[in-house]
PDB file of N, CA and C in Angstrom:
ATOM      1  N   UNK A   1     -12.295  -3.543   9.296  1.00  0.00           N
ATOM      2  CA  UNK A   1     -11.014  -3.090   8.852  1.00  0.00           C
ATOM      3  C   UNK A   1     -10.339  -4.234   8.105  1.00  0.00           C
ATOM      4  N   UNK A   2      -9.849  -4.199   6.838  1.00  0.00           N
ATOM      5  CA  UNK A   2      -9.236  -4.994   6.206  1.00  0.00           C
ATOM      6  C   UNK A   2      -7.583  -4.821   6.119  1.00  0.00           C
ATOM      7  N   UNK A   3      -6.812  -5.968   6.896  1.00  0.00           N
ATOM      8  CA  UNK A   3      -5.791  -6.138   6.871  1.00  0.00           C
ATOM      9  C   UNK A   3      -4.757  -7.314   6.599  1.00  0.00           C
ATOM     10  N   UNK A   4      -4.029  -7.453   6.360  1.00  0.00           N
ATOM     11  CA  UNK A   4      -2.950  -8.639   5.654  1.00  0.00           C
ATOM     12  C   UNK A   4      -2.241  -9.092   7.007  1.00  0.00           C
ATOM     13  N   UNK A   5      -1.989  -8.567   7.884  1.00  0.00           N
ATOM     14  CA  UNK A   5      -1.344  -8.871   9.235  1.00  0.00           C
ATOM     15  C   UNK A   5      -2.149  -8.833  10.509  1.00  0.00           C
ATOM     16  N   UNK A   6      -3.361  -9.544  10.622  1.00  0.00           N
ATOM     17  CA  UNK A   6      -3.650  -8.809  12.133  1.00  0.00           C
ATOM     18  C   UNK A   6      -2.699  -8.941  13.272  1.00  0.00           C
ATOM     19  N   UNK A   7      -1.781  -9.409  12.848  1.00  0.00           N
ATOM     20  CA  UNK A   7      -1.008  -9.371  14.040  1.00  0.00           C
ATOM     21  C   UNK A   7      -0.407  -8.364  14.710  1.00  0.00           C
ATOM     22  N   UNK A   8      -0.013  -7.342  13.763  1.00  0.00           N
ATOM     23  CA  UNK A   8       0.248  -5.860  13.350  1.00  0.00           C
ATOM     24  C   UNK A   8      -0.869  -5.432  13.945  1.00  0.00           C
ATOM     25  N   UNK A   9      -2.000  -5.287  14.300  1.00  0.00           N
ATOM     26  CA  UNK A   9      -2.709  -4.138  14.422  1.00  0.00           C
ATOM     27  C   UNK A   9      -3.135  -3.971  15.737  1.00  0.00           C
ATOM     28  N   UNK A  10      -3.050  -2.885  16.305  1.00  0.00           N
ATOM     29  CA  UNK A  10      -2.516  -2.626  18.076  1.00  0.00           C
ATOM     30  C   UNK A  10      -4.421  -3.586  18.719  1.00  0.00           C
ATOM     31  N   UNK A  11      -4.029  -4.120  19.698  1.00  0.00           N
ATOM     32  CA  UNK A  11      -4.707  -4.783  20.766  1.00  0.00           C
ATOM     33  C   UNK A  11      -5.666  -3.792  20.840  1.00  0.00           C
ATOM     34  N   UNK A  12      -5.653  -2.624  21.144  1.00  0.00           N
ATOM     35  CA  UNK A  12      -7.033  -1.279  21.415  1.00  0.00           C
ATOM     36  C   UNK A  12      -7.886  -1.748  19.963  1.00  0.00           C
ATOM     37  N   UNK A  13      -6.713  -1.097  19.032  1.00  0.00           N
ATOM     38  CA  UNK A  13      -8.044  -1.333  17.702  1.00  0.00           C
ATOM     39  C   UNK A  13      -8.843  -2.481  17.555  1.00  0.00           C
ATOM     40  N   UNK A  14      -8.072  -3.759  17.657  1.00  0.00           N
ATOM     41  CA  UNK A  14      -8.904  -5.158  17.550  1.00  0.00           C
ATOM     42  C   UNK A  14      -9.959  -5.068  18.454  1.00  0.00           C
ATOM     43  N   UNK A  15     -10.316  -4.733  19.572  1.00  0.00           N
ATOM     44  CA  UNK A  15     -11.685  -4.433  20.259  1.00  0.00           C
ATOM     45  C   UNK A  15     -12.938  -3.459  19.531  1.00  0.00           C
ATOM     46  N   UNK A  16     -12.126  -2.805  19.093  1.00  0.00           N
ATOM     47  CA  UNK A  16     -13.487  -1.564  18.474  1.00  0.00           C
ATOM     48  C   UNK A  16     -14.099  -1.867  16.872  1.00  0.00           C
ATOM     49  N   UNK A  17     -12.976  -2.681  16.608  1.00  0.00           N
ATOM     50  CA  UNK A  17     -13.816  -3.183  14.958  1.00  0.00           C
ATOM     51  C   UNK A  17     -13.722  -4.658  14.312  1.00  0.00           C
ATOM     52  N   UNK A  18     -14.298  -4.745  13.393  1.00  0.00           N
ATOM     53  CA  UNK A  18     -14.179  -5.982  12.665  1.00  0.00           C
ATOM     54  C   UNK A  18     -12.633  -6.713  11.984  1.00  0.00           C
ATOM     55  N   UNK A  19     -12.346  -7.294  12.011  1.00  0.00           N
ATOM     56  CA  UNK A  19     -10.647  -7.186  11.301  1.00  0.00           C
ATOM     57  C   UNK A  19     -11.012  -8.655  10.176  1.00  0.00           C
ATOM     58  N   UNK A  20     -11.034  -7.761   8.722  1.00  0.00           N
ATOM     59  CA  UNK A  20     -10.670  -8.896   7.610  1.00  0.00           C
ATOM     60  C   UNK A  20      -9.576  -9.275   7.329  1.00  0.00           C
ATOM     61  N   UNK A  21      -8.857 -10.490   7.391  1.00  0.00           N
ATOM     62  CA  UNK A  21      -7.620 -10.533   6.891  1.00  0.00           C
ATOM     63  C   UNK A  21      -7.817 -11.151   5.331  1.00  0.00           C
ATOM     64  N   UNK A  22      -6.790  -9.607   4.469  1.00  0.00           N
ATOM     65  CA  UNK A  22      -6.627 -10.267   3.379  1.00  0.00           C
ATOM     66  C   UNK A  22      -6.104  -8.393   2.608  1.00  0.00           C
ATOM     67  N   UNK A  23      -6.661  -8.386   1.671  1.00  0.00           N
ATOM     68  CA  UNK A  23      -5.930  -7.213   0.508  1.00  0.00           C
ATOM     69  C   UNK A  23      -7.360  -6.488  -0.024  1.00  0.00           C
ATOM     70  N   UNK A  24      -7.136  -4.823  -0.064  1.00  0.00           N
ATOM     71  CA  UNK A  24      -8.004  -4.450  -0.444  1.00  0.00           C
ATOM     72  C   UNK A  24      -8.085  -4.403  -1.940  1.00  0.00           C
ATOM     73  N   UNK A  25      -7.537  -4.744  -2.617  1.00  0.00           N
ATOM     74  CA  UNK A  25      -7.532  -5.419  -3.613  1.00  0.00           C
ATOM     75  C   UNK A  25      -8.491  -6.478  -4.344  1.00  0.00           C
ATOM     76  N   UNK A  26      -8.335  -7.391  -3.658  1.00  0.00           N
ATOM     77  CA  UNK A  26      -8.932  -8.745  -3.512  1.00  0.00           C
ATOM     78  C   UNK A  26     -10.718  -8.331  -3.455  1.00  0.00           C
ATOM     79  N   UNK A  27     -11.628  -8.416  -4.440  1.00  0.00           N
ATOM     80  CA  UNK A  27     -12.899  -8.647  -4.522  1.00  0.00           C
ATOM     81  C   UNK A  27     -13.667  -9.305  -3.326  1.00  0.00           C
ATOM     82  N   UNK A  28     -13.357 -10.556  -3.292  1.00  0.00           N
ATOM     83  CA  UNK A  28     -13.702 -11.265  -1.923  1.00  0.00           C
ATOM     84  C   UNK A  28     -13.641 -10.432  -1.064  1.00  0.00           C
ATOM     85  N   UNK A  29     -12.723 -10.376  -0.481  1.00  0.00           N
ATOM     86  CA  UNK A  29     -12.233  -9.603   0.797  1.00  0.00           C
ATOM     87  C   UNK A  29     -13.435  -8.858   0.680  1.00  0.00           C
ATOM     88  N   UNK A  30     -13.687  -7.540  -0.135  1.00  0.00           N
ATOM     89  CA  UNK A  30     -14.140  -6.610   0.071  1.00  0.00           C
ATOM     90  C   UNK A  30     -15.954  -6.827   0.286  1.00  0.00           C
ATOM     91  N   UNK A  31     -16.095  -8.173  -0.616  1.00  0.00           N
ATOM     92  CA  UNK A  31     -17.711  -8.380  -0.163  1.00  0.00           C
ATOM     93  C   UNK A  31     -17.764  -9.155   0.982  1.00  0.00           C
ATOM     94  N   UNK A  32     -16.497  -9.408   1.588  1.00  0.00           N
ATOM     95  CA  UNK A  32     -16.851  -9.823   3.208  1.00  0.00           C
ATOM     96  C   UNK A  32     -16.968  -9.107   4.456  1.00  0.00           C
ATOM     97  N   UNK A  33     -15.967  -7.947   3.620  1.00  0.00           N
ATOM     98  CA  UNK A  33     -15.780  -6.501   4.774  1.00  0.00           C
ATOM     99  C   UNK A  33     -16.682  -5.895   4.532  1.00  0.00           C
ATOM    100  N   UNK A  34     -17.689  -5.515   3.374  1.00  0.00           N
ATOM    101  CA  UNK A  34     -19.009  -5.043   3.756  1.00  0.00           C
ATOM    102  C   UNK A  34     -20.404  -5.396   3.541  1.00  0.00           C
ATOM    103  N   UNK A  35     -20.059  -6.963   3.957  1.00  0.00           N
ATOM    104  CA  UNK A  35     -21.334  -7.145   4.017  1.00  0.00           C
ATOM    105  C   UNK A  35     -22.081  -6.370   5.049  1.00  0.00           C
ATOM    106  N   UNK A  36     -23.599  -6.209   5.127  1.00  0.00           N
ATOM    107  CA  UNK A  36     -24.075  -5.522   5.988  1.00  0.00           C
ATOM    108  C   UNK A  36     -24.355  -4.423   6.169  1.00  0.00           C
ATOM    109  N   UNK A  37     -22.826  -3.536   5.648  1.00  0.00           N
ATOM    110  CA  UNK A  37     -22.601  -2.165   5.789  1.00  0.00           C
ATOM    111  C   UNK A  37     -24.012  -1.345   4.795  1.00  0.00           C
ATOM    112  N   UNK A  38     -24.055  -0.147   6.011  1.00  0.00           N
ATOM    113  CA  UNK A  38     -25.043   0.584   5.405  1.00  0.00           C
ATOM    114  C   UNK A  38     -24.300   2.040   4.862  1.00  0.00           C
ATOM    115  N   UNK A  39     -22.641   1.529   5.353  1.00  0.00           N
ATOM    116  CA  UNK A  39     -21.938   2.746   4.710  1.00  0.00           C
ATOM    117  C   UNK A  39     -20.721   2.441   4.548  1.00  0.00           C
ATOM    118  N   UNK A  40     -19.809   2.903   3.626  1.00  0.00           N
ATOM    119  CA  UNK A  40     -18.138   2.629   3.571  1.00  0.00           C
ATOM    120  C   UNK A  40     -17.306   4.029   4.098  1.00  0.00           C
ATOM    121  N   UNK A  41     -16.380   3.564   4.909  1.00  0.00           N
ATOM    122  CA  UNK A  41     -15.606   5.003   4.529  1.00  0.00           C
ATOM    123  C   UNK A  41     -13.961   4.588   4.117  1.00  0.00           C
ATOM    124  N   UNK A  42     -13.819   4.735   2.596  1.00  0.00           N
ATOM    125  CA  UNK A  42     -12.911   4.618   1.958  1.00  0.00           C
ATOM    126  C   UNK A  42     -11.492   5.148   1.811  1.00  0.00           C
ATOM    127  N   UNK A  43     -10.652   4.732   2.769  1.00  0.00           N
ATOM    128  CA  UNK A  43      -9.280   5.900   2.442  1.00  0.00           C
ATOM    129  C   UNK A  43      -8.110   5.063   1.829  1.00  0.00           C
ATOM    130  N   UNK A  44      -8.104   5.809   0.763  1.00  0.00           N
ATOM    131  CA  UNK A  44      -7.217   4.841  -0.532  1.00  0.00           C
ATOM    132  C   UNK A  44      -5.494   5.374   0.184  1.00  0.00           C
ATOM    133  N   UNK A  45      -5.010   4.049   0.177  1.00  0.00           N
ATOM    134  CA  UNK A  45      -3.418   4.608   0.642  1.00  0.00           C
ATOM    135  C   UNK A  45      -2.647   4.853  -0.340  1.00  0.00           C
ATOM    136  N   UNK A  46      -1.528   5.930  -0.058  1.00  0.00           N
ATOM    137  CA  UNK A  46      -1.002   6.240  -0.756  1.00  0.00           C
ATOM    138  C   UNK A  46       0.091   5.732  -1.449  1.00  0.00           C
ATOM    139  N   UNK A  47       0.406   5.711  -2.401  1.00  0.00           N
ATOM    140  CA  UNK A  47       1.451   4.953  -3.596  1.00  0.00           C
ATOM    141  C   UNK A  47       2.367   4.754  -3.356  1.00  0.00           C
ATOM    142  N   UNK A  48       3.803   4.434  -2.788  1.00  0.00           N
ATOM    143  CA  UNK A  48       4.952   4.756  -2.446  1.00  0.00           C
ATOM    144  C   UNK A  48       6.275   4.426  -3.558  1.00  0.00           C
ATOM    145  N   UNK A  49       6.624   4.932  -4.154  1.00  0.00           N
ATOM    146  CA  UNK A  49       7.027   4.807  -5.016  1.00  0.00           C
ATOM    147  C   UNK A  49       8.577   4.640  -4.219  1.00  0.00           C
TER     148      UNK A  49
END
């Protein structure tokens, strides 16, 4: 899971997955969050205008 705050992200979730800190944005980030992966599942957030 790629995030900018892990501090933010509830104690349950930090046990069940990986936590990148940084921006899904960010290239890096993203070849660190899947390295390995034999699959992505992508949910683009929404815009907030």
């Amino acid at each position: 899971m790629i995030v900018r705050d892990p501090a933010r992200l509830p104690q349950e979730a930090r046990g069940r997955v990986e936590v990148i800190t940084g921006s899904h944005g960010d290239a890096d980030v993203l070849d660190r969050a899947f390295e390995g992966a034999d699959a992505v599942f992508w949910l683009v957030p929404r815009t907030i205008r």
